[in-house]
N, C-alpha and C. Protein backbone atom coordinates (compact mmCIF):
# COMPACT_ATOMS: atom_id res chain seq x y z
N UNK A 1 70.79 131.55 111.85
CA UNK A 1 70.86 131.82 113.27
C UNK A 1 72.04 132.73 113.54
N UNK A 2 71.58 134.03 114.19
CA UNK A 2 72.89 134.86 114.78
C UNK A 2 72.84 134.52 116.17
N UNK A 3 74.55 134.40 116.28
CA UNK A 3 74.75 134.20 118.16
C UNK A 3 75.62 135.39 118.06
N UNK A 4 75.29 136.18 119.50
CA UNK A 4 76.12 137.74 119.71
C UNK A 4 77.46 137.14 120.99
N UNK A 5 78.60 137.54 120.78
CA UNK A 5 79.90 137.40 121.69
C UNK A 5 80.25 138.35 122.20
N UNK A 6 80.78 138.45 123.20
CA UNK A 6 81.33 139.09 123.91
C UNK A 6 81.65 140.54 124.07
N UNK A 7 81.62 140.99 122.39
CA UNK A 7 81.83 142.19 121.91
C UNK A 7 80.45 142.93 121.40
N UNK A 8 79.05 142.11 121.61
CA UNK A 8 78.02 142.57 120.79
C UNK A 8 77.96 142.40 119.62
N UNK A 9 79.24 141.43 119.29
CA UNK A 9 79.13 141.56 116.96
C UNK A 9 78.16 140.12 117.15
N UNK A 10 77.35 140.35 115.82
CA UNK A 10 76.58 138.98 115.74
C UNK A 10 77.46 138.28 114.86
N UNK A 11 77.59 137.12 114.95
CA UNK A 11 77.82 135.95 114.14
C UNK A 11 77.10 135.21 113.63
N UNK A 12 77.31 134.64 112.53
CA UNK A 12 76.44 133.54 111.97
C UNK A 12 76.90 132.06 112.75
N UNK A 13 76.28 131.16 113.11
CA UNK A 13 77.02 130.02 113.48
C UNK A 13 76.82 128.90 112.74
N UNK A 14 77.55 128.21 112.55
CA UNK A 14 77.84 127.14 110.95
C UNK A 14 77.68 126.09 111.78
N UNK A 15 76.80 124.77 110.94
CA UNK A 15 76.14 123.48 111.40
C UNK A 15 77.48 122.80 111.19
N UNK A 16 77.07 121.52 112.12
CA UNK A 16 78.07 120.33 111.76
C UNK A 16 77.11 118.74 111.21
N UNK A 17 77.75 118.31 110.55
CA UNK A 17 76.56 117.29 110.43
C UNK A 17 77.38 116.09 110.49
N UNK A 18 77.31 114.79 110.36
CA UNK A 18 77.57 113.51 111.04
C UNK A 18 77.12 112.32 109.92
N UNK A 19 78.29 111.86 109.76
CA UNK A 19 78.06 110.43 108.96
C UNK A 19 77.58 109.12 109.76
N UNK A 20 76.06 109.07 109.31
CA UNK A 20 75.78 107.69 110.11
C UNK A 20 76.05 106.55 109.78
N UNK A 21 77.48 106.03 109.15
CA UNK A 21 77.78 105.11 108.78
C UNK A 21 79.66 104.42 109.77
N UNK A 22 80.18 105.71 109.89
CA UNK A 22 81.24 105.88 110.45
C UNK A 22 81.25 106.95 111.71
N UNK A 23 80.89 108.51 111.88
CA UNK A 23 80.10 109.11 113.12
C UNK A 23 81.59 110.17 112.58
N UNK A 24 82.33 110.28 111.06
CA UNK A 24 82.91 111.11 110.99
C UNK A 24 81.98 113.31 111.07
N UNK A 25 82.57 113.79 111.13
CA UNK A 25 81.54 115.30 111.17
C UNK A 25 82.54 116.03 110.47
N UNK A 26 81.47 116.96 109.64
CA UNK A 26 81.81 118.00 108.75
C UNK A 26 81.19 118.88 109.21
N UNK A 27 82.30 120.14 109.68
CA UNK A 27 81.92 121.01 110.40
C UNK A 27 82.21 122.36 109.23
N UNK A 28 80.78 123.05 109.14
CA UNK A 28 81.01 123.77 108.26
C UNK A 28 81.85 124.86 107.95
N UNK A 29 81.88 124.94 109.35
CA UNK A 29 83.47 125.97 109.51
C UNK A 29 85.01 126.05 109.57
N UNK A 30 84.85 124.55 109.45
CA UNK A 30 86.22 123.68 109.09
C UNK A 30 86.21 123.71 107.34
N UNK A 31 85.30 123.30 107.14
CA UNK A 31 85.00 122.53 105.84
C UNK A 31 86.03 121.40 105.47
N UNK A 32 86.11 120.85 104.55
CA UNK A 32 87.22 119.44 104.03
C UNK A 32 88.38 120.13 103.28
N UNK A 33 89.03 120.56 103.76
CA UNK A 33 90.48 121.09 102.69
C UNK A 33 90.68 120.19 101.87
N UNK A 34 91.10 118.60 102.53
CA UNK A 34 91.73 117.83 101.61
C UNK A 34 91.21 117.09 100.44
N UNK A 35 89.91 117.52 101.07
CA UNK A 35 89.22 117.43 99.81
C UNK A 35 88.60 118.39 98.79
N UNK A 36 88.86 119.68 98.88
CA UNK A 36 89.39 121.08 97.92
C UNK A 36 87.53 121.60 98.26
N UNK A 37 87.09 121.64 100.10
CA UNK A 37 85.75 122.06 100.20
C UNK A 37 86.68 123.08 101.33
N UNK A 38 86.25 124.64 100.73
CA UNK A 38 87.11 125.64 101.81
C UNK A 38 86.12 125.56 103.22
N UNK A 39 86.95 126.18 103.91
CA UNK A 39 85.99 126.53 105.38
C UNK A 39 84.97 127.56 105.04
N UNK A 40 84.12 127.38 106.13
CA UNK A 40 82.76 128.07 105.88
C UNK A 40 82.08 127.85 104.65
N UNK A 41 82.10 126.53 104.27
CA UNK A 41 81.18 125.94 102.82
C UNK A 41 79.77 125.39 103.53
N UNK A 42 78.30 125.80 103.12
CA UNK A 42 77.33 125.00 103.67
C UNK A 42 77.39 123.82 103.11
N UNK A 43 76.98 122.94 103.93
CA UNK A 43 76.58 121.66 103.70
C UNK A 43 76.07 121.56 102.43
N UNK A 44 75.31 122.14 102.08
CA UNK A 44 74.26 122.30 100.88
C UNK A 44 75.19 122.13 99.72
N UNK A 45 76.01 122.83 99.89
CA UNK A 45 76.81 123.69 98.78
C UNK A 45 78.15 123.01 98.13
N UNK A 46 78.16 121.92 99.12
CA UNK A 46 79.27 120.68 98.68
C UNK A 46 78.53 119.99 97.16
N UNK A 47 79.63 119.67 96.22
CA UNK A 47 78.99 118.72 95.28
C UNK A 47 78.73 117.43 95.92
N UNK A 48 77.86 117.27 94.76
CA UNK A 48 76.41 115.69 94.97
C UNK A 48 77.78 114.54 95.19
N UNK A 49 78.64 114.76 94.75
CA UNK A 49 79.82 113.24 94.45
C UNK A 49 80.79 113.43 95.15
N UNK A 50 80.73 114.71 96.28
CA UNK A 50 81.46 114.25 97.45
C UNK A 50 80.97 113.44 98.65
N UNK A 51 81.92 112.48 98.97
CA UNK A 51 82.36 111.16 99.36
C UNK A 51 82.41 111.44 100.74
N UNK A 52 82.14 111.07 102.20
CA UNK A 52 83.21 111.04 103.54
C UNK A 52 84.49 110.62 103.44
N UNK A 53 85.27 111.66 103.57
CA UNK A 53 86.78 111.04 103.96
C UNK A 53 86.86 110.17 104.62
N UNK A 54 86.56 109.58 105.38
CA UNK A 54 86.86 108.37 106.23
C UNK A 54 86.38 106.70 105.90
N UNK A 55 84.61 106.86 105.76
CA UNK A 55 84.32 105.54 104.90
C UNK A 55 83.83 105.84 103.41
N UNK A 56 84.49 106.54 103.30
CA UNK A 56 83.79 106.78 101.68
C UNK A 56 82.19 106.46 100.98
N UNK A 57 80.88 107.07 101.93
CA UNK A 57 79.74 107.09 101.43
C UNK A 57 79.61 108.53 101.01
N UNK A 58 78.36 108.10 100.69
CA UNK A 58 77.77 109.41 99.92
C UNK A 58 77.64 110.35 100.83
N UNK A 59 77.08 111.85 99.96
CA UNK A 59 76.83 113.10 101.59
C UNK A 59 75.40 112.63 101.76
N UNK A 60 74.43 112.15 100.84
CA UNK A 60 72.91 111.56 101.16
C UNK A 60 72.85 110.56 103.02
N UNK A 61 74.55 109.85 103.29
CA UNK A 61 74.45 109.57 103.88
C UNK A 61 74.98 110.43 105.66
N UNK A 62 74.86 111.63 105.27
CA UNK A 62 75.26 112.74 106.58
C UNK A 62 73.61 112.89 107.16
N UNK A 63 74.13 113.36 108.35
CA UNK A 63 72.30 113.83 108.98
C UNK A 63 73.11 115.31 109.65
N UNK A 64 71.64 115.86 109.79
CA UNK A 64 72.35 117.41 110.90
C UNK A 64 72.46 116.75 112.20
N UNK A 65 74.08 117.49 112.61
CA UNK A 65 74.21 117.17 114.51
C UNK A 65 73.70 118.42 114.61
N UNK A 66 74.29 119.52 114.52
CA UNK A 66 73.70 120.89 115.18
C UNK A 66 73.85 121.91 114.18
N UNK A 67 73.69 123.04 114.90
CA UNK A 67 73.39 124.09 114.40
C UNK A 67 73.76 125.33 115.38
């Protein structure tokens, strides 16, 4: 999805998605520093054995908030 600003440049806009166990969000344009995932990482693109920082489940357990 491109969204256009103010200037006419298109952007890409990066999902956030949501742990339904705790309601922590990984916003893809944040991404997890402290956990060595840079900003602008897709969701996708995280390894299988990263954890939520907060309650420590799986990413199997994230859903999409938006987009």
């Amino acid at each position: 999805m491109k969204v256009t600003i103010g200037s006419g440049a298109a952007t890409e806009t990066k999902a956030k998605w949501v742990c339904k166990v705790c309601g922590w969000i990984y916003d893809e344009a944040e991404g997890d520093p402290d956990s060595g995932i840079p900003a602008g990482t897709p969701f996708e693109e995280i390894p299988d054995d990263w954890v939520c920082p907060l309650c420590l489940v799986s990413k199997s357990d994230f859903v999409l908030l938006s987009v």
